[in-house]
PDB file of N, CA and C in Angstrom:
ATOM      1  N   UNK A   1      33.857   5.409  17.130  1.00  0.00           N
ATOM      2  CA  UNK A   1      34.062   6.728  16.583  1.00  0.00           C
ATOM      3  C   UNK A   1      34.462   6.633  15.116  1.00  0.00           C
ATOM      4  N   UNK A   2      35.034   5.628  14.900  1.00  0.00           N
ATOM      5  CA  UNK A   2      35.941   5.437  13.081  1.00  0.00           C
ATOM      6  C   UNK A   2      34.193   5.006  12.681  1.00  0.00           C
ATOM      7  N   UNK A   3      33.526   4.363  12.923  1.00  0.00           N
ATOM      8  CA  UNK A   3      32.373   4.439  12.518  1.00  0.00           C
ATOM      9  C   UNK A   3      31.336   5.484  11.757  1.00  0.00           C
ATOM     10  N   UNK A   4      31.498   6.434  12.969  1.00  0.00           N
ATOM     11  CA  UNK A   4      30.643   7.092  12.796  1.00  0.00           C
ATOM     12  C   UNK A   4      31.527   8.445  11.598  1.00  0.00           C
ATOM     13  N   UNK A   5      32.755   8.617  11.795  1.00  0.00           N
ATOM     14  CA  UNK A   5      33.790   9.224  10.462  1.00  0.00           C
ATOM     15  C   UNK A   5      33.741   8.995   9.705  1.00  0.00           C
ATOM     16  N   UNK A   6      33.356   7.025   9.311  1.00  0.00           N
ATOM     17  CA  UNK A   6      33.312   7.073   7.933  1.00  0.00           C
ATOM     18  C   UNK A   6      32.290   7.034   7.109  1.00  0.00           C
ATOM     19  N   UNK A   7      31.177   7.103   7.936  1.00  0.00           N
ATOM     20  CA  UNK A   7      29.824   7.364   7.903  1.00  0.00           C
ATOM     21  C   UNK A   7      29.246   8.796   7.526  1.00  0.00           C
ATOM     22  N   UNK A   8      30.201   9.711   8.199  1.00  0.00           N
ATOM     23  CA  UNK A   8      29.592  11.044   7.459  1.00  0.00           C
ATOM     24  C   UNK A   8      30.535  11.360   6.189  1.00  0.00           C
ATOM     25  N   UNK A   9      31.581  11.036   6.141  1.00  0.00           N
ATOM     26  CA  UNK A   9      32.569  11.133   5.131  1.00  0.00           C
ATOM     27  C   UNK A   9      31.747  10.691   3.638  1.00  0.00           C
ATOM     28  N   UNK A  10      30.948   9.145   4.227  1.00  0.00           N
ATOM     29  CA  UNK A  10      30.135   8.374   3.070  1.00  0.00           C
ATOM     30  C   UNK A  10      29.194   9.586   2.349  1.00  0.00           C
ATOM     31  N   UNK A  11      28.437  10.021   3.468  1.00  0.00           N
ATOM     32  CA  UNK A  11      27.356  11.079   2.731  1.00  0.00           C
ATOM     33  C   UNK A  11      27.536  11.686   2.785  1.00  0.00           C
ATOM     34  N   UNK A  12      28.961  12.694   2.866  1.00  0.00           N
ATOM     35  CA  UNK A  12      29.380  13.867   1.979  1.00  0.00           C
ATOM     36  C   UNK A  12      29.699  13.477   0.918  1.00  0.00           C
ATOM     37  N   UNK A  13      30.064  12.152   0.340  1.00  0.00           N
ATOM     38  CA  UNK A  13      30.565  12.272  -0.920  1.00  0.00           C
ATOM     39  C   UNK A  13      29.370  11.727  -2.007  1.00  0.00           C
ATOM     40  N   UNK A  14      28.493  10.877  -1.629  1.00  0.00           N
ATOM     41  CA  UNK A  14      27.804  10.454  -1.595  1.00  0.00           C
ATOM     42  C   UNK A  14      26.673  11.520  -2.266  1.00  0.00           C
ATOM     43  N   UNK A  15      26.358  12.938  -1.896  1.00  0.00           N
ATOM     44  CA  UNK A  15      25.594  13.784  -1.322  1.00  0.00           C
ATOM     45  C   UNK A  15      26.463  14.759  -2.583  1.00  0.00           C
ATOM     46  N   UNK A  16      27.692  14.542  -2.685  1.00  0.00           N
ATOM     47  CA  UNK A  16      28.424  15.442  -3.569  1.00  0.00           C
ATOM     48  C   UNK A  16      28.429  17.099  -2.975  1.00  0.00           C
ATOM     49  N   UNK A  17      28.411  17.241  -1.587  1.00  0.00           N
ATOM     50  CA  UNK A  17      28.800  18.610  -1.159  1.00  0.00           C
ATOM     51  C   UNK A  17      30.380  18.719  -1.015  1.00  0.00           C
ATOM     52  N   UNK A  18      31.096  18.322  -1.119  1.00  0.00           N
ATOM     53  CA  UNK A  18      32.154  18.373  -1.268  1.00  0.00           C
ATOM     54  C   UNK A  18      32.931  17.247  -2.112  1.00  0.00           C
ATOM     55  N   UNK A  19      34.437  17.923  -2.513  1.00  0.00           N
ATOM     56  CA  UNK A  19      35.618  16.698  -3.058  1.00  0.00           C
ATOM     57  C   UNK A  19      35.911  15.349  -1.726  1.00  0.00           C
ATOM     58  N   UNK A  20      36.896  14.854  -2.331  1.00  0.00           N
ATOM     59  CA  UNK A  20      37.247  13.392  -1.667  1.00  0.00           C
ATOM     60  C   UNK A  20      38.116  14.419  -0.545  1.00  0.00           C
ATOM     61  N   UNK A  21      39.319  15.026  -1.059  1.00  0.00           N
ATOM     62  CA  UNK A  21      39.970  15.952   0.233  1.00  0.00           C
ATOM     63  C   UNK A  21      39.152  16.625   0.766  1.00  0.00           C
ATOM     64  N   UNK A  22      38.043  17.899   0.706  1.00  0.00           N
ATOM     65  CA  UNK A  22      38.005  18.352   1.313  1.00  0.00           C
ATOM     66  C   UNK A  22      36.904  17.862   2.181  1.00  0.00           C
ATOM     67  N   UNK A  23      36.255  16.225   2.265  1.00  0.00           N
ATOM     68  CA  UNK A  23      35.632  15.291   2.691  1.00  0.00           C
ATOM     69  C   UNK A  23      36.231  15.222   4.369  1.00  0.00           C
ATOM     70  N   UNK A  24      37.428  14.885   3.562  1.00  0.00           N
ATOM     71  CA  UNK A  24      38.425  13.544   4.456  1.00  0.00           C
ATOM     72  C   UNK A  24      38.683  14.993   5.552  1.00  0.00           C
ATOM     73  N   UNK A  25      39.210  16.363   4.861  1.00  0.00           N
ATOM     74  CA  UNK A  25      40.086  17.121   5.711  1.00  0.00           C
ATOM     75  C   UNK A  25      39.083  17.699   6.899  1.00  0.00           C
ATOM     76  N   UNK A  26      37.226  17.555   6.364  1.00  0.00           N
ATOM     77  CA  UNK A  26      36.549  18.159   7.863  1.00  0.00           C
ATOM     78  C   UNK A  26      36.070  17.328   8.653  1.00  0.00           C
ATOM     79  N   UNK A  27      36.381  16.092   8.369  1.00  0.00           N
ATOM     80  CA  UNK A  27      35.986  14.685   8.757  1.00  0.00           C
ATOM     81  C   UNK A  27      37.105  14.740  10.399  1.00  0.00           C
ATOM     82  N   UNK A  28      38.612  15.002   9.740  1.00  0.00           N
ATOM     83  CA  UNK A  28      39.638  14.603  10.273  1.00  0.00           C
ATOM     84  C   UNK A  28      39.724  15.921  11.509  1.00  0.00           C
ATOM     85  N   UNK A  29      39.068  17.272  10.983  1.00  0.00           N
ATOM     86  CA  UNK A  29      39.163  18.453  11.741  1.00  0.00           C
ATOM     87  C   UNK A  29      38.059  17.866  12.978  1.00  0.00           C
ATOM     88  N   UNK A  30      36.758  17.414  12.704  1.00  0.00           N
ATOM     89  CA  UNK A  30      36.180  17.279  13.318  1.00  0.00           C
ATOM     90  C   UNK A  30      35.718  15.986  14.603  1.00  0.00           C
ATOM     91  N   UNK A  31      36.991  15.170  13.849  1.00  0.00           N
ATOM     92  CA  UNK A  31      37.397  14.051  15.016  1.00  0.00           C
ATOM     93  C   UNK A  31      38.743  14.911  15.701  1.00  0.00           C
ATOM     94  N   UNK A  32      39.160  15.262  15.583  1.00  0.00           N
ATOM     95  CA  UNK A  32      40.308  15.873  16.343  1.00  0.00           C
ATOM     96  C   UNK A  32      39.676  16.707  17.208  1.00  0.00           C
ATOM     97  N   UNK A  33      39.161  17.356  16.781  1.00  0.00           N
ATOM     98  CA  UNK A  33      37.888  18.666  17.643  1.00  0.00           C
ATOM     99  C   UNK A  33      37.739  17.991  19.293  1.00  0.00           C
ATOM    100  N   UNK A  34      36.416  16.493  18.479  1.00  0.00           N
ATOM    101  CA  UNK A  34      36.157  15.663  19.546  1.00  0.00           C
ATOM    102  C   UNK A  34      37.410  15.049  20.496  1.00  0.00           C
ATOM    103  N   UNK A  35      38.297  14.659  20.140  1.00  0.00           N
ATOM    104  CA  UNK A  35      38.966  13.939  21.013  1.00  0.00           C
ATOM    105  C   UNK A  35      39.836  15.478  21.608  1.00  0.00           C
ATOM    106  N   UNK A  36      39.794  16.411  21.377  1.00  0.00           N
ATOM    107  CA  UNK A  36      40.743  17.508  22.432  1.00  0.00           C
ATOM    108  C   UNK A  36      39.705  18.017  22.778  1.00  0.00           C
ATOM    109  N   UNK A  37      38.394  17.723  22.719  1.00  0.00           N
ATOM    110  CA  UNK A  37      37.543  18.133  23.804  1.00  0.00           C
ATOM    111  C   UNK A  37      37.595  16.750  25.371  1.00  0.00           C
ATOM    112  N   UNK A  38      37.632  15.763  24.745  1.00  0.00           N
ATOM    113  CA  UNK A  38      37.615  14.471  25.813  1.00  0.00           C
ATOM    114  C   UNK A  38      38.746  14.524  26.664  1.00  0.00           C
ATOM    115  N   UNK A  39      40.172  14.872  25.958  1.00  0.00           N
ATOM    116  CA  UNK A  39      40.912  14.715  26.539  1.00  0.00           C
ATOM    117  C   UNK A  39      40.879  15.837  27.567  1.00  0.00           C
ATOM    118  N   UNK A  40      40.779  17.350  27.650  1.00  0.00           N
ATOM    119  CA  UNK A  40      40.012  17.784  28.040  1.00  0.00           C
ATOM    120  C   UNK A  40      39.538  17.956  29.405  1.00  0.00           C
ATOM    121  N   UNK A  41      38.493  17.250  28.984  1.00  0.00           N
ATOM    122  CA  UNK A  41      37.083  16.975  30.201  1.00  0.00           C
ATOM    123  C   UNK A  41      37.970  15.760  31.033  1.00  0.00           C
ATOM    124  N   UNK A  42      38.557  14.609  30.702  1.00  0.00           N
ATOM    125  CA  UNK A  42      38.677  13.211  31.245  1.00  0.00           C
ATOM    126  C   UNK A  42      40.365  13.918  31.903  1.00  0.00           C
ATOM    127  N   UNK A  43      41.409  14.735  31.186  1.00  0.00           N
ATOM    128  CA  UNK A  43      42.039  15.127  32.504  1.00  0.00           C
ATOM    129  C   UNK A  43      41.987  16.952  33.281  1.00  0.00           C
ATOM    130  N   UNK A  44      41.232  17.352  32.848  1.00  0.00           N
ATOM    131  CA  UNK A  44      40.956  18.099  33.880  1.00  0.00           C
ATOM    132  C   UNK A  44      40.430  17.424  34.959  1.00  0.00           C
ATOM    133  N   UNK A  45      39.470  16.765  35.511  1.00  0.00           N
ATOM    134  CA  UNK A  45      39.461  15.792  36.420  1.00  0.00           C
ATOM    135  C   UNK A  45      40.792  15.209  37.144  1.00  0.00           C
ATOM    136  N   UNK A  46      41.705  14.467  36.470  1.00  0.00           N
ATOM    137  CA  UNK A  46      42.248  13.990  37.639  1.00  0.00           C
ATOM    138  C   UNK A  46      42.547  15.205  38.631  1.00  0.00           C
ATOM    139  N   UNK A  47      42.891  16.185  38.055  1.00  0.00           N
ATOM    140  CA  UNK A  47      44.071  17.608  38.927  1.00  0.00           C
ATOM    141  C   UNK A  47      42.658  18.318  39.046  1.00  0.00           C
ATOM    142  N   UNK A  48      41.291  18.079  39.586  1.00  0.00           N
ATOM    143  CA  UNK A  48      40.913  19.140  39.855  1.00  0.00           C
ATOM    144  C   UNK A  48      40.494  19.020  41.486  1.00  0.00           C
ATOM    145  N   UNK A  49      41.478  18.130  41.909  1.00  0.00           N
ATOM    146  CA  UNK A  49      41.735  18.585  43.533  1.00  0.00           C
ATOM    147  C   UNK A  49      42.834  19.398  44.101  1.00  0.00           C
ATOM    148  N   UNK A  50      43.267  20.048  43.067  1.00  0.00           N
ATOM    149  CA  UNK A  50      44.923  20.710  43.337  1.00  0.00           C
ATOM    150  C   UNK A  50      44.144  22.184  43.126  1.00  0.00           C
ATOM    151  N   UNK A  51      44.815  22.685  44.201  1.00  0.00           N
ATOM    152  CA  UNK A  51      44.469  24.142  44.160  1.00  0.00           C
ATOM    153  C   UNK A  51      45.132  25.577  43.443  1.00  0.00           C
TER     154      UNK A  51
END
Protein backbone atom coordinates (compact mmCIF):
# COMPACT_ATOMS: atom_id res chain seq x y z
CA UNK A 1 0.00 0.00 0.00
CA UNK A 2 3.09 2.66 0.93
CA UNK A 3 3.85 1.72 -2.62
CA UNK A 4 1.26 2.44 -4.31
CA UNK A 5 0.96 6.24 -1.99
CA UNK A 6 4.04 7.07 -3.03
CA UNK A 7 3.43 6.39 -6.41
CA UNK A 8 0.49 8.60 -6.90
CA UNK A 9 1.92 11.29 -4.65
CA UNK A 10 5.07 10.94 -7.44
CA UNK A 11 2.64 11.94 -10.31
CA UNK A 12 0.86 14.50 -8.67
CA UNK A 13 3.82 16.34 -8.24
CA UNK A 14 5.43 15.26 -11.00
CA UNK A 15 2.21 16.22 -13.19
CA UNK A 16 2.24 19.62 -11.13
CA UNK A 17 -1.65 19.39 -10.25
CA UNK A 18 -1.04 20.18 -7.04
CA UNK A 19 1.67 21.63 -4.11
CA UNK A 20 3.96 19.18 -2.04
CA UNK A 21 1.09 19.63 0.99
CA UNK A 22 -1.72 19.50 -0.71
CA UNK A 23 -0.06 16.20 -2.51
CA UNK A 24 0.83 14.54 0.71
CA UNK A 25 -2.69 15.78 2.51
CA UNK A 26 -5.05 13.69 -0.37
CA UNK A 27 -2.60 11.01 -0.54
CA UNK A 28 -2.91 10.63 3.39
CA UNK A 29 -7.00 11.31 3.17
CA UNK A 30 -7.12 8.67 0.76
CA UNK A 31 -5.10 5.91 2.51
CA UNK A 32 -7.02 6.49 5.60
CA UNK A 33 -10.33 6.28 3.50
CA UNK A 34 -8.92 2.73 2.46
CA UNK A 35 -7.89 1.33 5.62
CA UNK A 36 -11.48 2.46 7.57
CA UNK A 37 -13.05 0.87 4.83
CA UNK A 38 -10.94 -2.65 5.57
CA UNK A 39 -11.17 -2.31 8.93
CA UNK A 40 -14.65 -2.16 8.34
CA UNK A 41 -15.37 -5.07 6.13
CA UNK A 42 -12.52 -7.49 8.09
CA UNK A 43 -14.44 -6.69 11.59
CA UNK A 44 -17.80 -6.54 10.79
CA UNK A 45 -17.28 -10.19 10.12
CA UNK A 46 -16.07 -11.43 13.20
CA UNK A 47 -19.62 -10.16 15.15
CA UNK A 48 -21.74 -10.90 12.30
CA UNK A 49 -23.05 -14.00 14.09
CA UNK A 50 -24.43 -11.95 17.03
CA UNK A 51 -27.82 -10.95 16.67
Amino acid sequence: MRRGTAAVQTVALLTGTGGPALAGLCVAAGSASVLAVLVCVLLGRATAHRL
